[in-house]
Protein backbone atom coordinates (compact mmCIF):
# COMPACT_ATOMS: atom_id res chain seq x y z
CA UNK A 1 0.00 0.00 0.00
CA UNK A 2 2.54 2.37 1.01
CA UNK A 3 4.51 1.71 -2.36
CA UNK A 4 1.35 2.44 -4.36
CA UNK A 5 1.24 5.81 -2.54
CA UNK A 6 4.74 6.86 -3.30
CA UNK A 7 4.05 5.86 -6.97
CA UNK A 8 1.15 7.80 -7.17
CA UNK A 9 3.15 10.75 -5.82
CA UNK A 10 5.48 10.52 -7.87
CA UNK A 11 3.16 10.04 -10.71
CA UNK A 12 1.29 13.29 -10.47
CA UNK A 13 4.50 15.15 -9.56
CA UNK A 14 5.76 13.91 -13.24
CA UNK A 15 2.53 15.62 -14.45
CA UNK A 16 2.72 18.58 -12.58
CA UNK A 17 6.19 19.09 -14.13
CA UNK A 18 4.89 18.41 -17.48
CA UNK A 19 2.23 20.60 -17.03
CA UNK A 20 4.55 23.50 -16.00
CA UNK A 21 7.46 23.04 -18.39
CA UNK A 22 8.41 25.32 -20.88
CA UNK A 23 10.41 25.77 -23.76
CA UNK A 24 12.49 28.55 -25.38
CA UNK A 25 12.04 30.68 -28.21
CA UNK A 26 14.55 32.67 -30.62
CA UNK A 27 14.47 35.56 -32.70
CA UNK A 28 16.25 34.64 -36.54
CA UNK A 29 17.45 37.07 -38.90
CA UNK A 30 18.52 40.29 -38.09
CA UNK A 31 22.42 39.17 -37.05
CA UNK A 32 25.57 37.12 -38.46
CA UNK A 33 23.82 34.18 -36.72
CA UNK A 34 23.91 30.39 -37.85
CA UNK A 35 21.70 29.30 -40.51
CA UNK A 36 18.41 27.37 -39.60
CA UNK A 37 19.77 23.87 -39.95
CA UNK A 38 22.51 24.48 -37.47
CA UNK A 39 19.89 26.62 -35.15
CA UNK A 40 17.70 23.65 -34.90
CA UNK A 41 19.83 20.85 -34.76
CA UNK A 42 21.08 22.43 -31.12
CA UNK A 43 17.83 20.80 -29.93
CA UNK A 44 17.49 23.83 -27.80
CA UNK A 45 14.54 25.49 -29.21
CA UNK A 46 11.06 25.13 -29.12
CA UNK A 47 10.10 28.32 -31.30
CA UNK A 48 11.61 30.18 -34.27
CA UNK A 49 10.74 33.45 -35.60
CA UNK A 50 12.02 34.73 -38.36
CA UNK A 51 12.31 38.77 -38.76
CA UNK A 52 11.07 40.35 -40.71
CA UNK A 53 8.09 41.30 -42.76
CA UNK A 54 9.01 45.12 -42.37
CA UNK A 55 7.15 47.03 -45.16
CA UNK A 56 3.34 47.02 -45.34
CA UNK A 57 1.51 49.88 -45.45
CA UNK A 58 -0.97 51.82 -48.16
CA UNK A 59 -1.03 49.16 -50.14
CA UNK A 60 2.52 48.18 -51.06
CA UNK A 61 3.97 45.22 -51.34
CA UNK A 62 5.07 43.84 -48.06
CA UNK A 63 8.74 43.35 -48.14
CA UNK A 64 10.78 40.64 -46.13
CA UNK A 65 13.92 42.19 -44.65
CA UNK A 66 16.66 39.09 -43.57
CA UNK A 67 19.60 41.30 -43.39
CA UNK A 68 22.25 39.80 -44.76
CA UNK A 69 21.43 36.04 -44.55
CA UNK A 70 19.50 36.18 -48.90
CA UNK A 71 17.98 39.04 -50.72
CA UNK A 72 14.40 37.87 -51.13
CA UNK A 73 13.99 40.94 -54.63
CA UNK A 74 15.72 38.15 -56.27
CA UNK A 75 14.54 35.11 -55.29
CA UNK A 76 17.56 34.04 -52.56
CA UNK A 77 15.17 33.56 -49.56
CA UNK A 78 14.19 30.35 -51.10
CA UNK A 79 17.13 28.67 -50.16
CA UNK A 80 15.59 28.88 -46.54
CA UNK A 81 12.83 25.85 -47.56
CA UNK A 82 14.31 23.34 -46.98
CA UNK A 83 16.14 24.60 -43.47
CA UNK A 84 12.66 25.63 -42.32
CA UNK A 85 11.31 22.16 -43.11
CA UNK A 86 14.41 20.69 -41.30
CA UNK A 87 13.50 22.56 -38.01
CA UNK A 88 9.54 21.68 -38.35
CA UNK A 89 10.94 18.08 -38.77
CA UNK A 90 12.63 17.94 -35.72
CA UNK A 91 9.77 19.35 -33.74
CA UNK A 92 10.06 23.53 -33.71
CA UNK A 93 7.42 25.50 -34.69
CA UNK A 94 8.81 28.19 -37.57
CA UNK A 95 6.65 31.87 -37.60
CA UNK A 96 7.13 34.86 -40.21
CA UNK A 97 7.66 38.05 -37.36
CA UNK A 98 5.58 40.92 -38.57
CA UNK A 99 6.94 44.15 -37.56
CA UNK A 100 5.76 47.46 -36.70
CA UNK A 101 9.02 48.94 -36.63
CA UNK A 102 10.58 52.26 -35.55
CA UNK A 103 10.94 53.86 -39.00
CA UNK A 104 7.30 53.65 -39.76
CA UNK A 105 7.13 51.90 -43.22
CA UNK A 106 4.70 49.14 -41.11
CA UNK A 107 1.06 50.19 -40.89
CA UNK A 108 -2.35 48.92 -40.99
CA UNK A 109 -4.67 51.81 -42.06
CA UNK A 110 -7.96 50.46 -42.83
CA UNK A 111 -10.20 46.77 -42.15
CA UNK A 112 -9.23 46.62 -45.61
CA UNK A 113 -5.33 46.51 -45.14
CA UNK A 114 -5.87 44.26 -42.37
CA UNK A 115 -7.96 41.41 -44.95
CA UNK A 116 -5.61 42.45 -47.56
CA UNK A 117 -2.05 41.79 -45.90
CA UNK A 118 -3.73 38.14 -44.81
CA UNK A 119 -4.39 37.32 -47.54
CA UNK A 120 -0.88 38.08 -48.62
CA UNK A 121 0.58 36.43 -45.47
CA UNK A 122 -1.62 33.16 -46.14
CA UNK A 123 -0.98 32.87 -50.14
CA UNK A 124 2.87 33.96 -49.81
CA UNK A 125 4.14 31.97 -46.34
CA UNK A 126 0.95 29.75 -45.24
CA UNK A 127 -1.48 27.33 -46.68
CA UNK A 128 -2.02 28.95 -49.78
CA UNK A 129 -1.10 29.12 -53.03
CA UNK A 130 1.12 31.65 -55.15
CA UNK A 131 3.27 31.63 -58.13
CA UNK A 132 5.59 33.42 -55.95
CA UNK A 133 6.88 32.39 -52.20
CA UNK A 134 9.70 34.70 -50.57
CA UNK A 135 11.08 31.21 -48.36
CA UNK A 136 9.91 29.22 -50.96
CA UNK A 137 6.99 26.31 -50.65
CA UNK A 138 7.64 25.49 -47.14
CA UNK A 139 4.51 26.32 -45.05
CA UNK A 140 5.33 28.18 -41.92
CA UNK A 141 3.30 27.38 -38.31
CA UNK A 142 2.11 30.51 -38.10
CA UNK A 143 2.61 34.73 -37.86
CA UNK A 144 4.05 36.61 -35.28
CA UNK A 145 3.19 40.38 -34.30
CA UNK A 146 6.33 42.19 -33.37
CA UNK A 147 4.56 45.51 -33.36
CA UNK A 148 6.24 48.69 -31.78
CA UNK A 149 5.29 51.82 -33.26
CA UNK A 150 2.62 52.81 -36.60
CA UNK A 151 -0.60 52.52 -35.89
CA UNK A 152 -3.32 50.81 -32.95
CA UNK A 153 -5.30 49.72 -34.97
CA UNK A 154 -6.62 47.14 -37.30
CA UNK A 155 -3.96 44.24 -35.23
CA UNK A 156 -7.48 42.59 -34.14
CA UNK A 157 -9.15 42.22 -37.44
CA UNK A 158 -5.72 40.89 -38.76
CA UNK A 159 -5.28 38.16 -36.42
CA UNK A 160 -8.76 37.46 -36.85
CA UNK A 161 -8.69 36.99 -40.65
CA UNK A 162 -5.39 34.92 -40.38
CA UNK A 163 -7.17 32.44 -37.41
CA UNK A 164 -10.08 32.51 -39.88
CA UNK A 165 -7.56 30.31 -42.45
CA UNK A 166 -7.10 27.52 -39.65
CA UNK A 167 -8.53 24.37 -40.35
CA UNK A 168 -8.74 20.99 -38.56
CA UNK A 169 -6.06 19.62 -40.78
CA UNK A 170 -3.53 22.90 -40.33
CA UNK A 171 -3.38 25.48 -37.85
CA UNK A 172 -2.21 28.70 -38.08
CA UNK A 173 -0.43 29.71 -34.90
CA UNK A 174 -0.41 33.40 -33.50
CA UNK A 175 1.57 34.74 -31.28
CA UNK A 176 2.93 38.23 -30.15
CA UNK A 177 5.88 40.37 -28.57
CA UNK A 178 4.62 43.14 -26.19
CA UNK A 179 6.13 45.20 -24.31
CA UNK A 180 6.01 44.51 -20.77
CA UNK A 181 3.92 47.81 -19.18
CA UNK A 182 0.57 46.79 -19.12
CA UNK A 183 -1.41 47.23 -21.52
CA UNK A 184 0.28 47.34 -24.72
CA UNK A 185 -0.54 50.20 -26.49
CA UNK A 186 -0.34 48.16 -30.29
CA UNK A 187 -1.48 45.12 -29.51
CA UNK A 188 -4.02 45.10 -26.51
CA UNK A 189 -7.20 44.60 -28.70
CA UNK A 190 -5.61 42.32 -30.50
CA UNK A 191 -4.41 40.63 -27.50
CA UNK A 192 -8.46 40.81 -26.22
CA UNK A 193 -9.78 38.63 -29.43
CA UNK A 194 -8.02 35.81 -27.64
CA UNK A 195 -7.03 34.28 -30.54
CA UNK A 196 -2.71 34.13 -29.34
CA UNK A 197 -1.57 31.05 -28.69
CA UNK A 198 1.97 32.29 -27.71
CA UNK A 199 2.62 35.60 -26.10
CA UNK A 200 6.36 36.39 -25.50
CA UNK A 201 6.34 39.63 -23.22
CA UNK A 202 9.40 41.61 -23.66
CA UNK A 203 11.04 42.76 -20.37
CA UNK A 204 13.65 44.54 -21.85
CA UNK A 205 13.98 48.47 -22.61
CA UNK A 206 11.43 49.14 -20.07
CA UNK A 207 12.66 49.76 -16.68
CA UNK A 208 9.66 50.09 -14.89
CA UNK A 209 9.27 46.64 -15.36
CA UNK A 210 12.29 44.68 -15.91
CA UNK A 211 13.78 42.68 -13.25
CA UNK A 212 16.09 43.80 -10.81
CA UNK A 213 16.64 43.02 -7.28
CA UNK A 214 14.77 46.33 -6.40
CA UNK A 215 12.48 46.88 -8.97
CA UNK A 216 11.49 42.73 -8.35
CA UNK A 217 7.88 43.99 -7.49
CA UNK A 218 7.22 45.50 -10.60
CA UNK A 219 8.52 42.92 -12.24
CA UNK A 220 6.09 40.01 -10.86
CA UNK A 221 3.29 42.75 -10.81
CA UNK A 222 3.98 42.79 -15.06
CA UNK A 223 4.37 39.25 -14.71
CA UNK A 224 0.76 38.47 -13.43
CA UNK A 225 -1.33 41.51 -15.64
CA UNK A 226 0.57 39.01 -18.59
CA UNK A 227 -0.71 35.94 -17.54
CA UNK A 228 -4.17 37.00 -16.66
CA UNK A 229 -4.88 37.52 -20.22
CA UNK A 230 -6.93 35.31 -22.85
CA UNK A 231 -3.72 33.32 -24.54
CA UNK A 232 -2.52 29.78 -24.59
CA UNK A 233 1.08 30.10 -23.14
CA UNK A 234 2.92 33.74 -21.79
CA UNK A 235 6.58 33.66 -22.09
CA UNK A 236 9.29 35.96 -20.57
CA UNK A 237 11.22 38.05 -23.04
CA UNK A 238 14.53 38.36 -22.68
CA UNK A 239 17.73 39.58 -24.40
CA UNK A 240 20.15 36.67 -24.79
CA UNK A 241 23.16 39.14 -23.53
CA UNK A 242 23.53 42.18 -21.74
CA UNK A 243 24.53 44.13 -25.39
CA UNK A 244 21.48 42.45 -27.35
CA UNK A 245 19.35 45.38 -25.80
CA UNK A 246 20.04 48.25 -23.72
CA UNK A 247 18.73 47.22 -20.51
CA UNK A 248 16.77 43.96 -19.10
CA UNK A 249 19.18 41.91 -19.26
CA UNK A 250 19.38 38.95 -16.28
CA UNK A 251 22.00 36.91 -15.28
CA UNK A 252 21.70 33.34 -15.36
CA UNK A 253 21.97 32.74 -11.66
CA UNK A 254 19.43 35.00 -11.04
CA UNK A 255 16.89 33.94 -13.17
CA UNK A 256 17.45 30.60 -12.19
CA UNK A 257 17.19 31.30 -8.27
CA UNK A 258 14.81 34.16 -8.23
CA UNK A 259 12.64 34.82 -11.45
CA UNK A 260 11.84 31.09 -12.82
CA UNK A 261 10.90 29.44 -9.38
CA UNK A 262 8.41 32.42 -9.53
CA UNK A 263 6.99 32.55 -12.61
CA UNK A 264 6.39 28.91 -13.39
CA UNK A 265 4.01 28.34 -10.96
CA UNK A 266 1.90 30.05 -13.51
CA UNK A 267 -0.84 27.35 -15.63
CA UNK A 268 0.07 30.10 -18.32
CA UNK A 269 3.87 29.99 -18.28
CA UNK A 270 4.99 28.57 -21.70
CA UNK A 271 8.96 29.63 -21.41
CA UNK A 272 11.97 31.95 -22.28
CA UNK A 273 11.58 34.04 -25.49
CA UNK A 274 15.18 35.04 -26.60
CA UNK A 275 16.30 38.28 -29.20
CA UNK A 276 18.23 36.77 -30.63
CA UNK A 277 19.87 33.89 -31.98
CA UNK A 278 22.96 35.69 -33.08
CA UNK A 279 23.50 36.92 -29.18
CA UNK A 280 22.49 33.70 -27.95
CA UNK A 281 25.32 32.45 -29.93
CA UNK A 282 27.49 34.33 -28.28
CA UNK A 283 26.52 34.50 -24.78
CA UNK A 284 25.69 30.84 -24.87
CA UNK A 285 22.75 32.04 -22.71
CA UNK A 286 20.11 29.52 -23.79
CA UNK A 287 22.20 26.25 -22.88
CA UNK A 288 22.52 27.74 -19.61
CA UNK A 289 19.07 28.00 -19.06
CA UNK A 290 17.36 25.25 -21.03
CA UNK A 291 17.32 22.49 -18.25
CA UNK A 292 15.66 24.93 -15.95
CA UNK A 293 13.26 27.31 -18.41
């Protein structure tokens, strides 16, 4: 009898782990990081997003910015297929990162942009179809809103016409980067629809609520406005090395002491979203971590 109890124990304390585990996400694209195949085949990645689509706005013809990993104008982003199909075939879900960025060439102006740049996202990257696909005929998992400046507006009718693609055969995944003081100002009706499956706060660049030993507070007050809202999985947002951003950055032993213990006791805690793959590389950040995120 008393062996059956210990099993049982130890039974549901399996589950509970399983139940709380988490994974960690990257940030591709932007850096002189390793290609996809060698990203992947580190095993130490449960999410890639690529970055970015950077141009969309009036009507133009979204353009992908890689930096200098291909030059999708002439067709070189295709070469990505195949590596993106290598790291879905070892298990990590692959997203296109939309983004709103700080020059302002990424806007949605109208319900009609919104339905519009969709249907481009579906045809060009998704289930659809198209005579012309910037990374190629791989279909990614899904779209991810990096959005940080351009306009409020419109983020809610676009993540509702992309969810509107899924079917029971192939989902398409959402997921988004906010910033971490509550509420976002791009993304929080979009955030309301409830439609995220993944939502990777970014604690960085905003002291009032990044970690530090005297600002913890703050930092767990963020942490539980993020995980009271309608998603699937909140992760915490993190640069991979203290010169990947200009502030937020925590040391391994303290986020293994004090921040994790904390925040995975949350049913909504999905992981550790990383910018970026190239600092990760260097810092070596993510193997540090990935036994105890």
């Amino acid at each position: 009898m008393a062996t059956k109890i210990v099993f049982v124990a130890f039974l549901s304390l399996i589950l509970a782990n399983a139940a709380y585990g988490g994974g960690i996400g990257i940030y591709w694209g932007q850096g002189q990081e390793s290609n996809l195949n060698q990203t992947c085949s580190t095993k130490l990645y449960s999410h890639v997003n690529i970055g970015f689509l950077s141009t969309f706005r009036n009507g133009r013809t979204p353009t992908l910015n890689l930096a200098k990993h291909c030059n999708p104008s002439n067709g070189g982003c295709g070469l990505l297929s195949n590596q993106i199909k290598y790291c879905q075939s070892v298990g990590v879900k692959v997203f296109l990162s939309i983004s709103g960025n700080a020059a302002g060439y990424a806007s949605l102006n109208s319900s009609y942009e919104a339905r519009i740049l969709a249907n481009y996202l579906w045809t060009k990257f998704l289930g659809g179809n198209s005579r012309s696909r910037p990374l190629g005929n791989v279909v990614l998992d899904g779209v991810d809103f990096y959005i940080e400046s351009g306009s409020t507006k419109y983020y809610d009718l676009l993540a509702r016409y992309l969810a509107s693609y899924s079917t029971k055969a192939r989902k398409v995944y959402l997921s988004a980067a906010p910033q971490c003081p509550y509420p976002d100002k791009y993304l929080n009706v979009a955030l309301n629809t409830g439609l995220f499956d993944y939502v990777w706060v970014r604690f960085n660049n905003n002291p009032s609520c990044e970690y530090t030993t005297k600002n913890a507070k703050n930092f767990f007050k963020a942490w539980n406005y993020w995980t009271s809202i309608k998603a699937n999985k909140v992760f915490l947002g993190l640069p991979a090395s203290p010169k990947a951003t200009n502030s937020g950055f925590i040391p391994v032993n303290v986020l293994k002491s004090q921040v994790l213990p904390v925040i995975k006791k949350s049913p909504k805690y999905g992981g550790v979203m990383l910018w970026s793959r190239y600092w990760d590389q260097i810092g070596k950040y993510s193997p540090a971590i990935k036994n105890y995120a």
